[in-house]
N, C-alpha and C. Protein backbone atom coordinates (compact mmCIF):
# COMPACT_ATOMS: atom_id res chain seq x y z
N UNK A 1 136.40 -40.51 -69.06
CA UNK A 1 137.54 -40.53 -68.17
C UNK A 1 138.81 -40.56 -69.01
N UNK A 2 139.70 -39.85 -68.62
CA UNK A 2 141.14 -39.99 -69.35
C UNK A 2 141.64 -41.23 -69.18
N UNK A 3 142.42 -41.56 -70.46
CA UNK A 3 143.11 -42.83 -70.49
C UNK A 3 143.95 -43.08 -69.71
N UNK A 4 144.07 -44.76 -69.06
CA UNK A 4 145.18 -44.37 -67.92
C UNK A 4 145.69 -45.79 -67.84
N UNK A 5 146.60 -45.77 -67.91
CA UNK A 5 147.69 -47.03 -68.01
C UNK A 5 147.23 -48.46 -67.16
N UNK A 6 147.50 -49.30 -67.67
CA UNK A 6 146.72 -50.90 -67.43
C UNK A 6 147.40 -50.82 -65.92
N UNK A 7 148.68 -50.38 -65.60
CA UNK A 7 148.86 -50.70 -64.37
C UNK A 7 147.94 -50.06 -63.45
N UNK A 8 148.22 -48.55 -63.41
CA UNK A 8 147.45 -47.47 -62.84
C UNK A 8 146.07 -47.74 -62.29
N UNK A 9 145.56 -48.25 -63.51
CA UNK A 9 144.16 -48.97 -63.60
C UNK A 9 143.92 -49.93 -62.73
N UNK A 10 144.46 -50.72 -62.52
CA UNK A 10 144.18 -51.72 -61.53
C UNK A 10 144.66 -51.38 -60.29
N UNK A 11 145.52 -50.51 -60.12
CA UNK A 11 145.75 -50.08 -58.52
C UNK A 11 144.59 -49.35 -58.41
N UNK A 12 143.87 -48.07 -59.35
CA UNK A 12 142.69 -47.60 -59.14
C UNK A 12 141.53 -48.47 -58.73
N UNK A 13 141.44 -49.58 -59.07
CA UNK A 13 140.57 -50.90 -59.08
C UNK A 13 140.73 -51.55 -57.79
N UNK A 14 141.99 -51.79 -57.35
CA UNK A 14 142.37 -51.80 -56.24
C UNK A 14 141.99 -50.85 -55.14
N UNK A 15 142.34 -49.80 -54.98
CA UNK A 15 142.16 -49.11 -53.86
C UNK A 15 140.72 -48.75 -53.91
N UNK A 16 139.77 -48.72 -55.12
CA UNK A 16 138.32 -48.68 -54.86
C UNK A 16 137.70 -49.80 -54.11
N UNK A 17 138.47 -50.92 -54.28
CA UNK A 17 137.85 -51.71 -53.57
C UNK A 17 137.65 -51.97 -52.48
N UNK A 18 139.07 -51.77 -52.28
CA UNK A 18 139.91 -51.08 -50.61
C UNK A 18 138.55 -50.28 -49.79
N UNK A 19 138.66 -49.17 -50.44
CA UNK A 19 137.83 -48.37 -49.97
C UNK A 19 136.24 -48.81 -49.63
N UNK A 20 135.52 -49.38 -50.48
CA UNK A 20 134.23 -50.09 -50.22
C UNK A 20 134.21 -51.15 -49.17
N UNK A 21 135.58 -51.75 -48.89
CA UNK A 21 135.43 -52.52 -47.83
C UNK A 21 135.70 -52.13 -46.54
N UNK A 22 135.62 -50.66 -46.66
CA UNK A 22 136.05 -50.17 -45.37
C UNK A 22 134.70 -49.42 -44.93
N UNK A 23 133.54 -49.90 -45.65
CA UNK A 23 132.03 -49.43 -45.01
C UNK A 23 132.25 -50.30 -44.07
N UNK A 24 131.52 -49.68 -42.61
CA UNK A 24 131.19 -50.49 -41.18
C UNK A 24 129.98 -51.84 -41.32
N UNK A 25 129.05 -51.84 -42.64
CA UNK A 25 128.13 -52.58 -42.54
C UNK A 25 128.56 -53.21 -43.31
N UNK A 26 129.31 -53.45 -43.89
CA UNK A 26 130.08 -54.80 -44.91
C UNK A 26 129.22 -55.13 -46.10
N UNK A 27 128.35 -54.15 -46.01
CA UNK A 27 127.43 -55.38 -47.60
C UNK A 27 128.51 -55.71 -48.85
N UNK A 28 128.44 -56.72 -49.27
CA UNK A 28 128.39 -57.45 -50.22
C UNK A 28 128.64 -57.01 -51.49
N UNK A 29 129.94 -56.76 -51.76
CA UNK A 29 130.22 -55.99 -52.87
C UNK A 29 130.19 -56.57 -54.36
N UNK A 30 129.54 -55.70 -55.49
CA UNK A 30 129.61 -56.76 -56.39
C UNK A 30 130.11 -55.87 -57.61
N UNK A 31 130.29 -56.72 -58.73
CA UNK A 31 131.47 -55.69 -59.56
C UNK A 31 130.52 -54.64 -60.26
N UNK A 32 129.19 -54.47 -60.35
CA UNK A 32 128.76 -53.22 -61.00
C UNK A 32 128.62 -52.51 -59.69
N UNK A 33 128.93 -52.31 -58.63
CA UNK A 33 128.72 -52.31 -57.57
C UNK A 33 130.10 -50.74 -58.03
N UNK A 34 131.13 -51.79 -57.77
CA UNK A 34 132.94 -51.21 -58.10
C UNK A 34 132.84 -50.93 -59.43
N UNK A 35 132.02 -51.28 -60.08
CA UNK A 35 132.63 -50.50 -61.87
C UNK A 35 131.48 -49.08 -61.51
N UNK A 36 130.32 -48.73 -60.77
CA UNK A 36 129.57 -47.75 -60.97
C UNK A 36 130.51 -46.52 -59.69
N UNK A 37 131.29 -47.10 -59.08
CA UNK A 37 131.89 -45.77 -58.32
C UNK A 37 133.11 -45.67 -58.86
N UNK A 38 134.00 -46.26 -59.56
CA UNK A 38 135.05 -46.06 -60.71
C UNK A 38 134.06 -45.38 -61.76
N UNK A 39 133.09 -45.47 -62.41
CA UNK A 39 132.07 -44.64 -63.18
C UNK A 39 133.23 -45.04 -64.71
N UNK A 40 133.27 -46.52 -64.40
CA UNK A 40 133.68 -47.44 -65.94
C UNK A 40 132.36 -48.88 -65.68
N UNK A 41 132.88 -49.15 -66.87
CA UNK A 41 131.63 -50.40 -66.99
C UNK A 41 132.62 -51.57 -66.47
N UNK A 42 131.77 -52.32 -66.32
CA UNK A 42 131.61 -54.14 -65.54
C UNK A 42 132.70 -54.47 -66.53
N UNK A 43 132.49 -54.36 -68.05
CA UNK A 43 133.42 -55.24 -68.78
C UNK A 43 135.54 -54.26 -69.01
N UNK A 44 135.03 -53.12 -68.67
CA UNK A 44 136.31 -52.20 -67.86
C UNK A 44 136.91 -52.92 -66.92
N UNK A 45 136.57 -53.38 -66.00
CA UNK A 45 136.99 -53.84 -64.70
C UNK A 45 137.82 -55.70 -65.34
N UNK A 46 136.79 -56.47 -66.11
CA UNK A 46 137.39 -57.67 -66.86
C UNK A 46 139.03 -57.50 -67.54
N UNK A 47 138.71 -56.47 -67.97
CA UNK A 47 139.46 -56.11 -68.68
C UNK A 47 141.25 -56.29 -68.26
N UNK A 48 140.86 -55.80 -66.57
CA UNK A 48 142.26 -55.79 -65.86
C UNK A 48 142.77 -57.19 -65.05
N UNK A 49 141.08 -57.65 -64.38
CA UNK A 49 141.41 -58.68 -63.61
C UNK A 49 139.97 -59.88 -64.52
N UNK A 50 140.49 -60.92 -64.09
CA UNK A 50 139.57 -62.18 -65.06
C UNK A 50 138.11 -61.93 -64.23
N UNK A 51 138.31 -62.10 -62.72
CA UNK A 51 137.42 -62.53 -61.75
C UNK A 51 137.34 -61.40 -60.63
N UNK A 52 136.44 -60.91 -59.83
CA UNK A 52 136.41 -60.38 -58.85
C UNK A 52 137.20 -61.11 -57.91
N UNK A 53 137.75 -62.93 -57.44
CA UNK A 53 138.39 -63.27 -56.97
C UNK A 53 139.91 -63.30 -57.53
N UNK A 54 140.14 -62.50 -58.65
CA UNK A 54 141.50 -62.22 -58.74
C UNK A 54 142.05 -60.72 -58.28
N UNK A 55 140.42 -59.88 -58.35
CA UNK A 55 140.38 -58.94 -57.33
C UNK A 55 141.28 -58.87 -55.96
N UNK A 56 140.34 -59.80 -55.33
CA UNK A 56 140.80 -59.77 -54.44
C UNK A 56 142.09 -60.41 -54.02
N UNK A 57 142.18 -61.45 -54.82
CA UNK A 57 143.77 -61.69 -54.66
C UNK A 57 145.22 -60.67 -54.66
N UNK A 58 144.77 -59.73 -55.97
CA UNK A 58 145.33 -58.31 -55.18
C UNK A 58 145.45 -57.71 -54.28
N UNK A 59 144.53 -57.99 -53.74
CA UNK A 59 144.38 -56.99 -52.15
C UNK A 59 145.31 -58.08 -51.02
N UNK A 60 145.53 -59.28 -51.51
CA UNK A 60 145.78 -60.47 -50.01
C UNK A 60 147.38 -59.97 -50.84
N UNK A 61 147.66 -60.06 -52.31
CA UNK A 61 148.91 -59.70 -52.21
C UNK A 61 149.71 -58.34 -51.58
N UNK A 62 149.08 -57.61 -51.56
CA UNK A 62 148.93 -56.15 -50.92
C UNK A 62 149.51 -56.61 -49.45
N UNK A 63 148.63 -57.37 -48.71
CA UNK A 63 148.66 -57.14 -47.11
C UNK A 63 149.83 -58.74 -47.43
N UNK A 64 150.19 -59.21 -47.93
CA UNK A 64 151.18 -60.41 -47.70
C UNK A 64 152.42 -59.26 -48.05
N UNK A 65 152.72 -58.81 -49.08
CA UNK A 65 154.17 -58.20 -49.22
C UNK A 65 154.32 -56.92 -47.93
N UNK A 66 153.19 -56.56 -48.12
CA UNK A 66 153.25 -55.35 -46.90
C UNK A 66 153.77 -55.95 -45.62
N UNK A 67 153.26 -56.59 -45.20
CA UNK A 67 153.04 -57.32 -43.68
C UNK A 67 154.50 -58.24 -43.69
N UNK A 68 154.79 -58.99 -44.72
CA UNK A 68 155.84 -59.42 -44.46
C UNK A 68 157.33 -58.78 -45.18
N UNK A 69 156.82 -58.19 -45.77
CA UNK A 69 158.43 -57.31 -45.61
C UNK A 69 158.85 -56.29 -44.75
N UNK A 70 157.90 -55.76 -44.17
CA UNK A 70 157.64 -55.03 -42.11
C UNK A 70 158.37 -55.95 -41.61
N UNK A 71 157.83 -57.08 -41.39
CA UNK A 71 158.05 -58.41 -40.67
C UNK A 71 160.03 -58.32 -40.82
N UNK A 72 159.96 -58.79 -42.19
CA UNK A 72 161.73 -59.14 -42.01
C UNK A 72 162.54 -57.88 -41.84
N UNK A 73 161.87 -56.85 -41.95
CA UNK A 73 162.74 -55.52 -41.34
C UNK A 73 162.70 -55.27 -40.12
N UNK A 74 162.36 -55.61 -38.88
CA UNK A 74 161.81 -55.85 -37.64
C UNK A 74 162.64 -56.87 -37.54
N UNK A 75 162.81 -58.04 -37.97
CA UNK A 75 163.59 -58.95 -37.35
C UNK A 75 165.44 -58.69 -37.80
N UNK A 76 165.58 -57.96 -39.17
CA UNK A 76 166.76 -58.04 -39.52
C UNK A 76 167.41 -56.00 -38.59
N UNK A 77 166.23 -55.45 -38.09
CA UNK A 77 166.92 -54.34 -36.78
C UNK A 77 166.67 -54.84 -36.05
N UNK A 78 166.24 -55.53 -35.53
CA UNK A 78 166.30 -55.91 -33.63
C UNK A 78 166.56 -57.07 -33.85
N UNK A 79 167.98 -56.58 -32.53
CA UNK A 79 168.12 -58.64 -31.87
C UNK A 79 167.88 -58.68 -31.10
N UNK A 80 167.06 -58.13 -30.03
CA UNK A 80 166.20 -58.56 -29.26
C UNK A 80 165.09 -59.60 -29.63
N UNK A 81 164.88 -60.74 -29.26
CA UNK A 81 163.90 -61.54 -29.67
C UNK A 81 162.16 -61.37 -29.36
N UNK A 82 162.15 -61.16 -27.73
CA UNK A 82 161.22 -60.46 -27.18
C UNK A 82 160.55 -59.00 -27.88
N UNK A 83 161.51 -58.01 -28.19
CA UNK A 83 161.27 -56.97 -28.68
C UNK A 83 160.96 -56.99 -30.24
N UNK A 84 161.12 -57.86 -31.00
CA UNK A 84 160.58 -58.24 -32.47
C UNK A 84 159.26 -58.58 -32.08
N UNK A 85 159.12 -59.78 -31.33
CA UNK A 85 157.92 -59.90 -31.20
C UNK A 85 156.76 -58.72 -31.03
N UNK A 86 157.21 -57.99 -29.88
CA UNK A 86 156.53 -56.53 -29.51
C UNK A 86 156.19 -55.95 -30.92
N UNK A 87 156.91 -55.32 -31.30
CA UNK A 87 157.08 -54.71 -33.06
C UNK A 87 156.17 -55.77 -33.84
N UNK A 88 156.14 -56.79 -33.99
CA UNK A 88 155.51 -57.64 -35.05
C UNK A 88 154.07 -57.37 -34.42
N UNK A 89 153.83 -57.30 -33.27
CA UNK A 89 152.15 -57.34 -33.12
C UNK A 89 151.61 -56.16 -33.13
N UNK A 90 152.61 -54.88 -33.11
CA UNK A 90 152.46 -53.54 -32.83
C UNK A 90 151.98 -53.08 -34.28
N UNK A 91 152.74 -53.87 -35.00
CA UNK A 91 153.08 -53.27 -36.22
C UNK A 91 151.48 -53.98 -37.24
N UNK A 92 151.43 -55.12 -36.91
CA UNK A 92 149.97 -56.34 -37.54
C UNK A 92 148.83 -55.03 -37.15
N UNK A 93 148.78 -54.51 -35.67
CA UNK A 93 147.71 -53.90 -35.69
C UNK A 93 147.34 -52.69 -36.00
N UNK A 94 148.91 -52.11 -35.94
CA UNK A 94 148.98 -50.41 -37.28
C UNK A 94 148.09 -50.78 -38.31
N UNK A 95 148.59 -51.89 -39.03
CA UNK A 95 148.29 -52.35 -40.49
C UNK A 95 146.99 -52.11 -40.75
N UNK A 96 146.03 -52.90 -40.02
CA UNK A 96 145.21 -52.85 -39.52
C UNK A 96 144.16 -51.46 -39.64
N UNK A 97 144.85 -50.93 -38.32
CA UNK A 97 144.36 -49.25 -38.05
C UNK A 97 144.29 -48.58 -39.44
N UNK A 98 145.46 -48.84 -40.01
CA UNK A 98 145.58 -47.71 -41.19
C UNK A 98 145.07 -48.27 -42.85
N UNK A 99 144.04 -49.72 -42.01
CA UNK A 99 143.70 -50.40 -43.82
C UNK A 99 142.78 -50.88 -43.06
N UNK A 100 141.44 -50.49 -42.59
CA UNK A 100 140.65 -50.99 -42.34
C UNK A 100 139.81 -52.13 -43.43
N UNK A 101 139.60 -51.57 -44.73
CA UNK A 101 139.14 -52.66 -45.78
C UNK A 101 140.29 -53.82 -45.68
N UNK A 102 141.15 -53.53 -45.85
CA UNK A 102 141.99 -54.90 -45.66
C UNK A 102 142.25 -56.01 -44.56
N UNK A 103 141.33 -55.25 -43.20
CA UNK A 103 141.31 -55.84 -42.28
C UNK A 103 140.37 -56.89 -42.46
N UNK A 104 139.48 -56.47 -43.13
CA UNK A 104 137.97 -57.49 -43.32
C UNK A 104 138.52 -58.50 -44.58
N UNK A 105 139.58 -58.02 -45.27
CA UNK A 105 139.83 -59.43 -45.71
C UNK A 105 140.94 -60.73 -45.31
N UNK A 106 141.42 -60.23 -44.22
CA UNK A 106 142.07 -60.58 -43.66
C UNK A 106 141.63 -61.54 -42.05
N UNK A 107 140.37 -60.84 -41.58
CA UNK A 107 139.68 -61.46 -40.80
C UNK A 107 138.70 -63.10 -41.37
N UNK A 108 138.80 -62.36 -42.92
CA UNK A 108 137.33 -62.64 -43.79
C UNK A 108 136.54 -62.68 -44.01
N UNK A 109 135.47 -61.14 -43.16
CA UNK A 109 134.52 -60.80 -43.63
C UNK A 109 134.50 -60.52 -44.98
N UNK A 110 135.09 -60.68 -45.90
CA UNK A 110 134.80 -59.84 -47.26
C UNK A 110 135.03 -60.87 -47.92
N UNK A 111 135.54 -61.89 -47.83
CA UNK A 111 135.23 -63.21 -48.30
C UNK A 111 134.86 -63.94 -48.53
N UNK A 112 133.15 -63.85 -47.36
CA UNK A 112 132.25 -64.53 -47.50
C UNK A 112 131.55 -64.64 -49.04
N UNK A 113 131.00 -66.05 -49.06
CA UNK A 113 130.40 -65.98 -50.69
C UNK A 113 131.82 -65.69 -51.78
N UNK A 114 132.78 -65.76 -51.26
CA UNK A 114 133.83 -65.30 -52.68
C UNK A 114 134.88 -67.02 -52.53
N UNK A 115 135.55 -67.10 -53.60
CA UNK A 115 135.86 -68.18 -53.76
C UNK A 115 136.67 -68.82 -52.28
N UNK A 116 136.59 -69.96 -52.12
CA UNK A 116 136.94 -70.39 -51.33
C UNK A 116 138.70 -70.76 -51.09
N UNK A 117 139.30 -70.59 -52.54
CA UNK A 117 141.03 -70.19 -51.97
C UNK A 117 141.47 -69.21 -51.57
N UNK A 118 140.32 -68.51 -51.60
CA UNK A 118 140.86 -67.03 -50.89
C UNK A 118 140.79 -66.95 -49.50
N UNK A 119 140.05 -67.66 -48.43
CA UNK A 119 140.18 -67.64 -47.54
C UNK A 119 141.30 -68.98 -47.05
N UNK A 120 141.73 -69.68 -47.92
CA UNK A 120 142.73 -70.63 -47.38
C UNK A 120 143.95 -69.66 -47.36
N UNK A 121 143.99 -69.09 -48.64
CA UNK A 121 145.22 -67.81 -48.63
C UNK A 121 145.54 -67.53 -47.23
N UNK A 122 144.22 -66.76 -47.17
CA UNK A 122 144.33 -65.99 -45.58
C UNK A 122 144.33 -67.13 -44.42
N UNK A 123 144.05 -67.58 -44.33
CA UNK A 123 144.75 -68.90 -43.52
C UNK A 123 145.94 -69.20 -43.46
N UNK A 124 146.56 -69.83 -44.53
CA UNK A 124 148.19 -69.51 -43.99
C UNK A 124 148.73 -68.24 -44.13
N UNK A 125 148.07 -67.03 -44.89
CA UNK A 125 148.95 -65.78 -43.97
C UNK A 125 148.88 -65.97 -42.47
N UNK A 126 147.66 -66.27 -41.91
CA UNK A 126 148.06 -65.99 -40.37
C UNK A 126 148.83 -67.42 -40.37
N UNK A 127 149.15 -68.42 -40.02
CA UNK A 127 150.00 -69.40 -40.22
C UNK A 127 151.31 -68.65 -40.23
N UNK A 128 151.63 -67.77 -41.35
CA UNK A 128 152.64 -67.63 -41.58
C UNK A 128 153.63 -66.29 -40.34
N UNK A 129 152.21 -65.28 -40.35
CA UNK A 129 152.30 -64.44 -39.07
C UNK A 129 152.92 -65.29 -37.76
N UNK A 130 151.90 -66.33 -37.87
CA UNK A 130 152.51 -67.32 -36.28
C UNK A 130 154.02 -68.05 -36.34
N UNK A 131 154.06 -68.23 -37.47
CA UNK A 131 155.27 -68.93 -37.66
C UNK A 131 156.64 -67.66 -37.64
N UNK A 132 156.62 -66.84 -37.94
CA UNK A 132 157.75 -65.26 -37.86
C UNK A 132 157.31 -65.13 -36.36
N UNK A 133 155.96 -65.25 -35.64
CA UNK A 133 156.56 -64.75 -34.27
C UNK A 133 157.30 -65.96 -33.42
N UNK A 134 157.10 -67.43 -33.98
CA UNK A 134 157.70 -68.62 -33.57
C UNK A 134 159.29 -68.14 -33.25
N UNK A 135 159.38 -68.05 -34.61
CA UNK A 135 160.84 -67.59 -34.59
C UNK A 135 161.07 -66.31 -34.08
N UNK A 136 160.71 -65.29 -33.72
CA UNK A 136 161.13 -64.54 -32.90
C UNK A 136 160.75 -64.79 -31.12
N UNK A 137 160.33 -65.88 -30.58
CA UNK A 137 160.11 -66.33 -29.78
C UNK A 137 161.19 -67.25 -29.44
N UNK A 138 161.67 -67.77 -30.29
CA UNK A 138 162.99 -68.80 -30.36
C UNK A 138 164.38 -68.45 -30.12
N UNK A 139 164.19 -66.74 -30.95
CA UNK A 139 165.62 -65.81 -30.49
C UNK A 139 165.52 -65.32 -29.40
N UNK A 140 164.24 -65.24 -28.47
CA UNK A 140 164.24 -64.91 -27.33
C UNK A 140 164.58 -66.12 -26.42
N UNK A 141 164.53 -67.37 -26.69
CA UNK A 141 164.59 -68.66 -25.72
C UNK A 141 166.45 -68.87 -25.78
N UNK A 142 166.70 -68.50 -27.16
CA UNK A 142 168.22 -68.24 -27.34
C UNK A 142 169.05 -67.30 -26.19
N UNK A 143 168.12 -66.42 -26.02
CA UNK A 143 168.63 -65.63 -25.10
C UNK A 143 168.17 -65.42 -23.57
N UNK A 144 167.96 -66.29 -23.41
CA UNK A 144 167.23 -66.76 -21.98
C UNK A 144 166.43 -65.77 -21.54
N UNK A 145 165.28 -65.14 -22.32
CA UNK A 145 164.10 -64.50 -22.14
C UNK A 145 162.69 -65.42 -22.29
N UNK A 146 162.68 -66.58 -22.88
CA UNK A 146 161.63 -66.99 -22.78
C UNK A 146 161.60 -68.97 -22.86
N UNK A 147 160.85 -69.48 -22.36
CA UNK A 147 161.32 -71.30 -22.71
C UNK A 147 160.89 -71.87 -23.67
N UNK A 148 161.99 -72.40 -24.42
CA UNK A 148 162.24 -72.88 -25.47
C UNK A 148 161.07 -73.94 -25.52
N UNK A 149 160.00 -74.55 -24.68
CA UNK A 149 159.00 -75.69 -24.32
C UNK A 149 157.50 -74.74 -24.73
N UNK A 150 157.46 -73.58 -24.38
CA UNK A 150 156.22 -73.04 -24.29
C UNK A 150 156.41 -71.64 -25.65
N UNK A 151 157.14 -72.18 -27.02
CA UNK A 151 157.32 -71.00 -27.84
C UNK A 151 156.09 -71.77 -28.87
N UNK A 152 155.71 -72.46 -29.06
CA UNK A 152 154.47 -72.75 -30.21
C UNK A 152 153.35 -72.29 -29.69
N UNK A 153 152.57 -72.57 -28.26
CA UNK A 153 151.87 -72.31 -27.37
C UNK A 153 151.70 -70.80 -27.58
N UNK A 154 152.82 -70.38 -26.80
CA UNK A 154 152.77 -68.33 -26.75
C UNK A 154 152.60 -68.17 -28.13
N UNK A 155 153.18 -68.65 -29.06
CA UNK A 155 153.22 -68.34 -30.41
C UNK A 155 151.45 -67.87 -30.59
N UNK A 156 151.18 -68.74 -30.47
CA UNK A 156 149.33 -69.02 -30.84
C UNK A 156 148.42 -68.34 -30.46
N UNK A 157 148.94 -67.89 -28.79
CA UNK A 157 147.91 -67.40 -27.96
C UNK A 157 148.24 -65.99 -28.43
N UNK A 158 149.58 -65.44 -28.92
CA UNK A 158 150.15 -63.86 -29.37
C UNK A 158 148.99 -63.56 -30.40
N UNK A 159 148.92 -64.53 -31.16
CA UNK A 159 148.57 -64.25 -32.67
C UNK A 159 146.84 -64.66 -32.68
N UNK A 160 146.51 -65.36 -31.77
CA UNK A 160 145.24 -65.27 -31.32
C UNK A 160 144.65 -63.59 -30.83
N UNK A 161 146.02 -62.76 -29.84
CA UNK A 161 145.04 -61.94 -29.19
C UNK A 161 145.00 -60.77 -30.80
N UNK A 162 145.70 -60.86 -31.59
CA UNK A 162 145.95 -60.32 -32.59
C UNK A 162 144.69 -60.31 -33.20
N UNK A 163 144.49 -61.37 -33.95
CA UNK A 163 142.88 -61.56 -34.59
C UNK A 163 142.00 -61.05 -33.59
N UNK A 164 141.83 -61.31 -32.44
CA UNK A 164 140.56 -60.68 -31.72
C UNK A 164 140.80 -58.98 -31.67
N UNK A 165 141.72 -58.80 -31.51
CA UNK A 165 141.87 -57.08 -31.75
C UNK A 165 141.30 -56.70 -33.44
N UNK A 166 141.88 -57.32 -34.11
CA UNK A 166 141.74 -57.25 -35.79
C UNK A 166 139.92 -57.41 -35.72
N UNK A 167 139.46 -58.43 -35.16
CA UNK A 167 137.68 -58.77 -35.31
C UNK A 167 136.96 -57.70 -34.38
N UNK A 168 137.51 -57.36 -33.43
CA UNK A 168 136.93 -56.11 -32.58
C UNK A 168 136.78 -55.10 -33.31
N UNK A 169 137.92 -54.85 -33.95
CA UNK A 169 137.80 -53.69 -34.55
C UNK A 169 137.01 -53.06 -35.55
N UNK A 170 136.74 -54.38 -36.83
CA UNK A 170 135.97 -54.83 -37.48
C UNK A 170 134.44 -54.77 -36.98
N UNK A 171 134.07 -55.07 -36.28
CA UNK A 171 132.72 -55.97 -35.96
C UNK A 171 132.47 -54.38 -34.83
N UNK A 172 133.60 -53.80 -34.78
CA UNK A 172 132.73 -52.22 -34.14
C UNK A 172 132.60 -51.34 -35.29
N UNK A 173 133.10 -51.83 -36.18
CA UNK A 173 132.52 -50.52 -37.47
C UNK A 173 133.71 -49.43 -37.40
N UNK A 174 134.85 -50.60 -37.03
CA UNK A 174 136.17 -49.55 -37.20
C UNK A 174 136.27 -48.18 -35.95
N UNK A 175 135.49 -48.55 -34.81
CA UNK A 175 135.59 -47.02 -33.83
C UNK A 175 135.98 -47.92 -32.65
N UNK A 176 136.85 -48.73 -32.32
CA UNK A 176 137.88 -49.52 -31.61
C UNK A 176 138.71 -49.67 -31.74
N UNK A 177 139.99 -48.49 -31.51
CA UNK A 177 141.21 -49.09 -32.30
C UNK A 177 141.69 -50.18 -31.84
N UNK A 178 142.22 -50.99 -32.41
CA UNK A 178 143.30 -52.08 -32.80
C UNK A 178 144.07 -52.38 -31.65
N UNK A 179 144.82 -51.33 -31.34
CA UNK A 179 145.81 -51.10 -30.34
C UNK A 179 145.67 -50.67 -29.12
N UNK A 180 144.67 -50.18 -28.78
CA UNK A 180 143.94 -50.42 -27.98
C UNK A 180 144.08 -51.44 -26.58
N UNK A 181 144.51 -50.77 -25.43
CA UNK A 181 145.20 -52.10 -24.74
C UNK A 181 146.31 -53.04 -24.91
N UNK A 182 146.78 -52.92 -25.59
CA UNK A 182 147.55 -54.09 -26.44
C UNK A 182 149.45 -54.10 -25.25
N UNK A 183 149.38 -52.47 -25.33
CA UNK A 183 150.44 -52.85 -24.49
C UNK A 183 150.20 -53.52 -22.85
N UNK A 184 149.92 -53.29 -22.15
CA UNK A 184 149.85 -53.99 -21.03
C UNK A 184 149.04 -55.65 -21.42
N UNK A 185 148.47 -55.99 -22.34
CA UNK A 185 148.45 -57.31 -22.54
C UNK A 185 149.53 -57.91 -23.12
N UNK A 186 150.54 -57.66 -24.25
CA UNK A 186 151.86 -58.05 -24.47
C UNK A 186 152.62 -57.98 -23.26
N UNK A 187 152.56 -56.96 -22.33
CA UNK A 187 153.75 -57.27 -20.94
C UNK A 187 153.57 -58.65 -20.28
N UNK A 188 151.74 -58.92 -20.19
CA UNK A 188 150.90 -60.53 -19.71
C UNK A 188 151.71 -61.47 -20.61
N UNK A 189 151.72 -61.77 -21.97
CA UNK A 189 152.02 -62.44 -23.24
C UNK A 189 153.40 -62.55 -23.17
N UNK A 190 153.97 -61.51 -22.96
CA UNK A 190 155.86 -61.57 -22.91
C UNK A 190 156.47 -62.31 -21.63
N UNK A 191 155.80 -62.37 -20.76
CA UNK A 191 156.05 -62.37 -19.45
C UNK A 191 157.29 -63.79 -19.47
């Protein structure tokens, strides 16, 4: 294989992985697994990242800068409060649609058996998801669209129907989109 720059390399490392986690049957990926379809060796792959869980920590940094710099561009064009919200869940389940492997680490199917800060990671990402629609729930109570008493509540139940769209989608082998319904249940959710 031609020589190819340490960065390069690990986004290649990256998006192979990407890609393997976007099989519908999820097996269990392991690094000769990812060094034999890169067609480099096991100690190639060391080379870039220490651990397969620093692997994947790439990938959660991936969907954290992605997801939340969407996020503050959505809130810094719309002042609508209600309508960020719309966009923030519209937008979680694009993400989604268009990164299916990243959905499974984000749900945490692909986590299973892999170190256990990686799924706390993903724990307060969604935390953190709930907490940006808090606050866009809050600019809506600002603006007498929604009560300022029931914004942690909606907060939860938004970002609840979110994950179950995200695990549907998942757990059908990716032939359910995401979005799917979503608008006439946000009109229920916004209400």
């Amino acid at each position: 294989m031609a020589t190819t720059k340490t960065g390069e390399r690990k986004l290649q490392i990256l998006q192979m992985l990407a890609t393997m986690l976007e099989q519908p049957k999820g097996e269990k990926i392991t690094t000769a697994a990812l060094a034999a379809r890169l067609e480099v060796s096991e100690a190639a792959l060391y080379r870039h990242f220490a651990s397969k869980a620093q692997m994947f920590e790439g990938l959660i940094e991936f969907i954290e800068s992605t997801v939340f710099g969407l996020v503050n561009k959505i809130t810094e064009q719309e002042e609508n409060g209600l309508q960020q919200v719309q966009a923030i869940v519209v937008m979680l389940l694009n993400f989604a649609e268009r990164n299916p492997g990243m959905t499974r680490v984000i749900i945490g199917d692909a986590l299973v058996n892999e170190d256990a800060r990686l799924q706390a990671r993903m724990n307060q990402f969604i935390e953190r998801v709930e907490l940006a629609i808090k606050q866009s729930l809050r600019v809506a109570a600002t603006q007498s669209q929604a009560n300022e008493a029931e914004v942690p509540m909606r907060a939860n139940l938004i970002v609840n129907a979110v994950i179950g769209h995200w695990h549907r989608y998942a757990k059908t082998g990716f032939t359910i989109s995401p979005t799917a319904g979503i608008q006439p249940q946000l009109g229920m959710l916004l209400r």
